[in-house]
N, C-alpha and C. Protein backbone atom coordinates (compact mmCIF):
# COMPACT_ATOMS: atom_id res chain seq x y z
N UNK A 1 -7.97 9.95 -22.75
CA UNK A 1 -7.34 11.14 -23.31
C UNK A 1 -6.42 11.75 -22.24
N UNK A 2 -4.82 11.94 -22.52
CA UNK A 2 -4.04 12.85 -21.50
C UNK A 2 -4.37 14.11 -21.42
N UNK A 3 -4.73 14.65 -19.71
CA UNK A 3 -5.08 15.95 -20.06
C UNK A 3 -4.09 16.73 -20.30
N UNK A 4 -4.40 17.57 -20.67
CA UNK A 4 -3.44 19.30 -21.17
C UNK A 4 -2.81 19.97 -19.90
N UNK A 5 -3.42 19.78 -19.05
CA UNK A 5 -3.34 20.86 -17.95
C UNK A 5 -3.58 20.49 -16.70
N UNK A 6 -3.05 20.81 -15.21
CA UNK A 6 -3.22 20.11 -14.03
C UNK A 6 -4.86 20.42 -13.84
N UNK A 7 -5.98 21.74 -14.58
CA UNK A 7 -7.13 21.66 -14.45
C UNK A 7 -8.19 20.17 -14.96
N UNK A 8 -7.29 19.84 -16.16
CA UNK A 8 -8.03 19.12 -16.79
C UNK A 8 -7.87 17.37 -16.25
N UNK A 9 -6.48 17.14 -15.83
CA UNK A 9 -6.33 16.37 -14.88
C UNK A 9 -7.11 16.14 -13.46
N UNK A 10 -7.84 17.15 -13.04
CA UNK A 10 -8.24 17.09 -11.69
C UNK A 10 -9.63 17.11 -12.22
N UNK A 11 -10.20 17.60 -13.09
CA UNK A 11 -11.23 16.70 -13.98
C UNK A 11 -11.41 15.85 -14.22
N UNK A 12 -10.71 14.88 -15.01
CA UNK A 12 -10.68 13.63 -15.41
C UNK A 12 -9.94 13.09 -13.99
N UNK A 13 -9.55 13.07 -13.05
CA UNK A 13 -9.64 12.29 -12.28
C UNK A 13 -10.98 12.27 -11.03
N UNK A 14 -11.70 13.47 -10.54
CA UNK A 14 -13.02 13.17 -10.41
C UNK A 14 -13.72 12.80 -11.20
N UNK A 15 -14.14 12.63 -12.47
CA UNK A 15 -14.87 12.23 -13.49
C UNK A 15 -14.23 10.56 -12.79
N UNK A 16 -13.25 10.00 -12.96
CA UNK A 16 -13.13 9.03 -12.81
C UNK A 16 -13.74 7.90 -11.60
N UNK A 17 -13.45 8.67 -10.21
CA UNK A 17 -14.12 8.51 -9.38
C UNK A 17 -15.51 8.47 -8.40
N UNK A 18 -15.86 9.35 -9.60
CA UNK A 18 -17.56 9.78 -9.66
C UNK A 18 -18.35 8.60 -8.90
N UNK A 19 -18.30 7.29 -10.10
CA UNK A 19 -19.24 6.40 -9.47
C UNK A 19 -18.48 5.59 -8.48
N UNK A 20 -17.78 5.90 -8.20
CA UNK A 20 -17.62 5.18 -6.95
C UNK A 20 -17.90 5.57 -5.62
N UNK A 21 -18.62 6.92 -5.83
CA UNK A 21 -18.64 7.82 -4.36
C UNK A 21 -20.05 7.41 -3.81
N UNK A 22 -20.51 6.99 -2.29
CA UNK A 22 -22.19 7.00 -2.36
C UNK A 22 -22.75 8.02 -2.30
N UNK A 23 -22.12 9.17 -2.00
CA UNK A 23 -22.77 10.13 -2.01
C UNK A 23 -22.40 11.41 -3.04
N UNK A 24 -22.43 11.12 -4.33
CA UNK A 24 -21.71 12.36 -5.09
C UNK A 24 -22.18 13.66 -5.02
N UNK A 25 -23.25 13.90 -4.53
CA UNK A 25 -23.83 15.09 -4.66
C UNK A 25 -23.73 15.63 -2.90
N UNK A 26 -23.74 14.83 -2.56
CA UNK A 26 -22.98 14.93 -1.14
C UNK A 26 -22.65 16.61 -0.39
N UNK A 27 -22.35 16.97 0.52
CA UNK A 27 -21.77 17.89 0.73
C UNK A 27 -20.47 17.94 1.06
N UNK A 28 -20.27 19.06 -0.02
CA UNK A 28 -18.06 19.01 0.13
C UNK A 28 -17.44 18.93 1.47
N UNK A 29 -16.42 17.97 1.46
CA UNK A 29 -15.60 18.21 2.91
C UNK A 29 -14.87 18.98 2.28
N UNK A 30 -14.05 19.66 1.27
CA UNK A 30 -12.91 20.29 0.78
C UNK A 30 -12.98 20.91 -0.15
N UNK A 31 -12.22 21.61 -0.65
CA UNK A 31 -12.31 22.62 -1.54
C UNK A 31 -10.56 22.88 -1.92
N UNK A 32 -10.96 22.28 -3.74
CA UNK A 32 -9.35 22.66 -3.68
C UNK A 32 -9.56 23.56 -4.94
N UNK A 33 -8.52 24.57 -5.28
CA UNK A 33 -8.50 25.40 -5.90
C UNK A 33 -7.03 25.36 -6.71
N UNK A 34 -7.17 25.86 -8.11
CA UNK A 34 -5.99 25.08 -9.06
C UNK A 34 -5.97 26.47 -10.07
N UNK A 35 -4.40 26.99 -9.98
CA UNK A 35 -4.44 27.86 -10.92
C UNK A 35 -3.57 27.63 -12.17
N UNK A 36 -3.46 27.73 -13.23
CA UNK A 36 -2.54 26.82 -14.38
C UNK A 36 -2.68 28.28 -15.59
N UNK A 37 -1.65 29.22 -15.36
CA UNK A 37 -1.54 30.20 -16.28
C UNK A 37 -2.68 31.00 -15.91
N UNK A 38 -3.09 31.87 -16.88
CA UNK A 38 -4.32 32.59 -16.57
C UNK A 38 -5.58 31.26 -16.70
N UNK A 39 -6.00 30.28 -16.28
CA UNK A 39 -6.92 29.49 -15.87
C UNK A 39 -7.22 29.13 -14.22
N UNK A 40 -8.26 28.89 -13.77
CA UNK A 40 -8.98 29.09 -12.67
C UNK A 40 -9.86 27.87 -12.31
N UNK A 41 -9.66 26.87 -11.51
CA UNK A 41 -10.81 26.11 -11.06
C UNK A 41 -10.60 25.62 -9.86
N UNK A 42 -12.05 25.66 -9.57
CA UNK A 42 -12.39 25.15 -8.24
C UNK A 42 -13.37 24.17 -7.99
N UNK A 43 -12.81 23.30 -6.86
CA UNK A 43 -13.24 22.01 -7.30
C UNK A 43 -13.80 21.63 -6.14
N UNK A 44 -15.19 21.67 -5.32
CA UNK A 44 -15.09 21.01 -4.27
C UNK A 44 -15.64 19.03 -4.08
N UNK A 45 -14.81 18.99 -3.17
CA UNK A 45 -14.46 17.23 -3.19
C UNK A 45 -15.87 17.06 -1.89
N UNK A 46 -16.13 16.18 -2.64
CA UNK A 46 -17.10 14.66 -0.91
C UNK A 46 -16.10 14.28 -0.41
N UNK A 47 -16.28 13.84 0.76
CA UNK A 47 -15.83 13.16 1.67
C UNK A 47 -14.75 12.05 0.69
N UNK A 48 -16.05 11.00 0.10
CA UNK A 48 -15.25 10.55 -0.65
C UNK A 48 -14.04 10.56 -1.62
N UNK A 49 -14.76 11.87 -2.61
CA UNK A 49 -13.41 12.19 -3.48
C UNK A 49 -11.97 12.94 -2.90
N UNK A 50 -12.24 13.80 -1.90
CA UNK A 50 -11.12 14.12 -0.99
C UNK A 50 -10.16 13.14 -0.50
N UNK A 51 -10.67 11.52 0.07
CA UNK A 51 -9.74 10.41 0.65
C UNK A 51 -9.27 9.84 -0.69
N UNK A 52 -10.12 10.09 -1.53
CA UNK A 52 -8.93 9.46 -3.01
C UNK A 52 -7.80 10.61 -3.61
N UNK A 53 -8.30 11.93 -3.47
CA UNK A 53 -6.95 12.64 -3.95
C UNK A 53 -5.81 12.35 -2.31
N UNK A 54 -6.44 12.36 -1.71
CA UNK A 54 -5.08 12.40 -0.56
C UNK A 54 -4.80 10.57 -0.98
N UNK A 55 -5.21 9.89 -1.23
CA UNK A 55 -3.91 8.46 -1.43
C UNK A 55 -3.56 8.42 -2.77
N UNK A 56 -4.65 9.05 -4.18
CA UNK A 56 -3.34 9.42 -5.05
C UNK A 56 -1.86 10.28 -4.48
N UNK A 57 -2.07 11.45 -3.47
CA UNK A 57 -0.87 12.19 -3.55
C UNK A 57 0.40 11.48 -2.54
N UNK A 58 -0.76 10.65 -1.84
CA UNK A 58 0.38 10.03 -0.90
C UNK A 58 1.02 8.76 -1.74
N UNK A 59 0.35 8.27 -2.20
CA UNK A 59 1.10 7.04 -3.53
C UNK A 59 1.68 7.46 -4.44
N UNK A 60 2.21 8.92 -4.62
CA UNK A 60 2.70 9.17 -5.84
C UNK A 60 4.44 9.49 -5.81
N UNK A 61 5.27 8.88 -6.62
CA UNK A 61 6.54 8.58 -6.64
C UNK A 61 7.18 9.13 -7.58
N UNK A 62 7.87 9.87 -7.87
CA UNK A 62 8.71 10.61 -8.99
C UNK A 62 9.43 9.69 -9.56
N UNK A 63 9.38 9.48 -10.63
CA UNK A 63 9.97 8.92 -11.76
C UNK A 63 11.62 8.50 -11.63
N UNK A 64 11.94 9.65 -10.92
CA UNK A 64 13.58 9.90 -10.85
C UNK A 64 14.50 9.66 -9.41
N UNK A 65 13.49 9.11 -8.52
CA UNK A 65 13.46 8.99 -6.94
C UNK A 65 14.07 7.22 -7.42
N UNK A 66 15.29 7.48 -7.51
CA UNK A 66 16.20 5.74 -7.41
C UNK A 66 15.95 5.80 -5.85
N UNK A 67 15.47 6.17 -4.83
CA UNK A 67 16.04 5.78 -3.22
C UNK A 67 16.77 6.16 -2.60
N UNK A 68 17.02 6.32 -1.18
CA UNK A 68 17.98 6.38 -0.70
C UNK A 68 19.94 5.85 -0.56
N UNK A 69 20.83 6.71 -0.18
CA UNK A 69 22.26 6.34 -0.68
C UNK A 69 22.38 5.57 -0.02
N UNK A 70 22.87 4.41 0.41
CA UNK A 70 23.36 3.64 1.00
C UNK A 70 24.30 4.13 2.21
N UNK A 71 25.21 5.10 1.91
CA UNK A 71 26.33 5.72 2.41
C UNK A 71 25.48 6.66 3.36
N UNK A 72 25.07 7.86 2.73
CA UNK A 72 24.88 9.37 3.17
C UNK A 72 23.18 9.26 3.56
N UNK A 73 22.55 8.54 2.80
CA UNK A 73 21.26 8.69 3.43
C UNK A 73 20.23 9.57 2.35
N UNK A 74 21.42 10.13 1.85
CA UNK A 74 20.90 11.36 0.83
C UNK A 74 19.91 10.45 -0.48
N UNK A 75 18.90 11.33 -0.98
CA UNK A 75 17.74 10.62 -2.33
C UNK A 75 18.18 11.24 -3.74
N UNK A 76 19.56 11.63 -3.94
CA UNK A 76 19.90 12.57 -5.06
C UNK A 76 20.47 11.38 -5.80
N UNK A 77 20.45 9.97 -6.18
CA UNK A 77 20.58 8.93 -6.68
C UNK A 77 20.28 9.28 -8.63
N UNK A 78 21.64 9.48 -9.03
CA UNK A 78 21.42 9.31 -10.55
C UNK A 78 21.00 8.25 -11.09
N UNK A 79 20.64 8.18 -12.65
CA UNK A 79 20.67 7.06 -13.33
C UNK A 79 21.12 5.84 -13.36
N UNK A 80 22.46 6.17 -12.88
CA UNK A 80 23.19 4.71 -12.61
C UNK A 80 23.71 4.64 -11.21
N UNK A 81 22.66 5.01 -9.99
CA UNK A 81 22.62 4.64 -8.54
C UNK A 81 23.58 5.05 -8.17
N UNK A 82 24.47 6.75 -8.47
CA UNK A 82 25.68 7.16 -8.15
C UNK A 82 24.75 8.17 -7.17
N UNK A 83 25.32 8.42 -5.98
CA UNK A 83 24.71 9.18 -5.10
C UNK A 83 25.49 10.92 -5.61
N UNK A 84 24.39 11.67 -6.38
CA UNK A 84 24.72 13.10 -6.31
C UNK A 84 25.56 13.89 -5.65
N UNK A 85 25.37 13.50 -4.20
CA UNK A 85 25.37 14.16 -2.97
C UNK A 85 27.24 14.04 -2.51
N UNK A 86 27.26 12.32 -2.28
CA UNK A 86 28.89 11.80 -1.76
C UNK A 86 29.45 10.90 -2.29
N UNK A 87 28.93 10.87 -3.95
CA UNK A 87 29.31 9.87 -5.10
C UNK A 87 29.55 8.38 -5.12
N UNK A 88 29.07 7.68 -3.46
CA UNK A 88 28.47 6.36 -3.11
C UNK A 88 28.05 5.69 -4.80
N UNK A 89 28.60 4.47 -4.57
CA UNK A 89 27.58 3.89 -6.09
C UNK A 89 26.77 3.14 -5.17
N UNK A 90 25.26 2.86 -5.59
CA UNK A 90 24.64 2.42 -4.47
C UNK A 90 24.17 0.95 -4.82
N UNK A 91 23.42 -0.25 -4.71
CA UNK A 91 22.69 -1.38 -5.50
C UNK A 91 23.94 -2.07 -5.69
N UNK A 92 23.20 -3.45 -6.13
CA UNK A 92 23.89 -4.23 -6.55
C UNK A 92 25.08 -3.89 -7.42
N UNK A 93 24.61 -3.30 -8.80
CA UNK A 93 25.64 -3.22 -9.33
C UNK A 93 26.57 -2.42 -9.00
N UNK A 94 26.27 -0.99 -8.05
CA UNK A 94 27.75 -0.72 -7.73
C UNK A 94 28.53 -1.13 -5.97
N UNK A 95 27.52 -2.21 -6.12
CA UNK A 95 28.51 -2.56 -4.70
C UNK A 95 29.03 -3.68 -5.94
N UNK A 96 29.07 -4.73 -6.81
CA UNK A 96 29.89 -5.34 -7.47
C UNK A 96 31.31 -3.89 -7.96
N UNK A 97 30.95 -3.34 -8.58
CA UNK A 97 31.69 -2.29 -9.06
C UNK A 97 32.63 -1.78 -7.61
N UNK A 98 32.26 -1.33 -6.71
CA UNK A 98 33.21 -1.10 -5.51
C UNK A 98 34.46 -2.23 -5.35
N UNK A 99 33.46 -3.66 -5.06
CA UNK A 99 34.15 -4.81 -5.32
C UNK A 99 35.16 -5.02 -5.95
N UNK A 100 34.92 -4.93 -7.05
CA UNK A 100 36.02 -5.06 -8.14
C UNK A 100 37.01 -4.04 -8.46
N UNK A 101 36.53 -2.70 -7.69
CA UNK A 101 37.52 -1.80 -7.41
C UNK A 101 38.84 -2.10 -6.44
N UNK A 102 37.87 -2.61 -5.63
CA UNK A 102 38.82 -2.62 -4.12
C UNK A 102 40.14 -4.19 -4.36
N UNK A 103 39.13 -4.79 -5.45
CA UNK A 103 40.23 -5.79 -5.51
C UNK A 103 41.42 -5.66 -6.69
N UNK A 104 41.19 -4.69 -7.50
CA UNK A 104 41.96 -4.26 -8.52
C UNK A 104 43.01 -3.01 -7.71
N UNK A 105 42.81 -2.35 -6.76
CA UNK A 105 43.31 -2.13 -6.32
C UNK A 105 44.85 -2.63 -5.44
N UNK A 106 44.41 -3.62 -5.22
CA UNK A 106 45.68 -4.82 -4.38
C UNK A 106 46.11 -5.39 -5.08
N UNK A 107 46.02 -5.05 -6.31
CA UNK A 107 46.79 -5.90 -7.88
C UNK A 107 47.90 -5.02 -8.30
């Protein structure tokens, strides 16, 4: 089931991890706290469940993150690998596209 809410998410993702912890009842290394509108929870993590939210957050990649520009360095990479930032086309296809610029050019 997708949760509703970043509370219900941080639910169902300890729920998920549950049995994998040896010690679930454990004593918390952490304590994270989540507010979502007027809702309230607090969640404290084991040892264990704490090292799995920190490599979910460190493994996690935005959808919209094409990479770095080739040119500028800059991560503002549109849809079609045009750099936001200094309008670089970046990837294969727009280094073909540069290509075929630069040679239509001398035509």
């Amino acid at each position: 089931m997708t949760p509703q809410s970043p509370l219900e998410a941080m639910e169902q993702f300890l729920s998920r991890i549950e049995p994998f912890d040896p010690e679930p009842h454990g004593r918390p290394a952490l304590t994270v706290e989540l507010r979502a509108g007027h809702r309230r929870g607090s969640f404290a993590l084991t040892e264990h469940a704490a090292h799995a939210l920190y490599e979910a957050l460190c493994r996690y990649s935005d959808p919209q993150d094409q990479g770095p520009c080739d040119a500028c360095g800059g991560r503002r990479l549109d849809e079609h690998l045009a750099c936001r930032d200094c309008g670089h086309l970046n990837g294969v296809f727009g280094g073909l596209l540069l290509e075929y610029a630069a040679r239509a050019g001398e035509n």
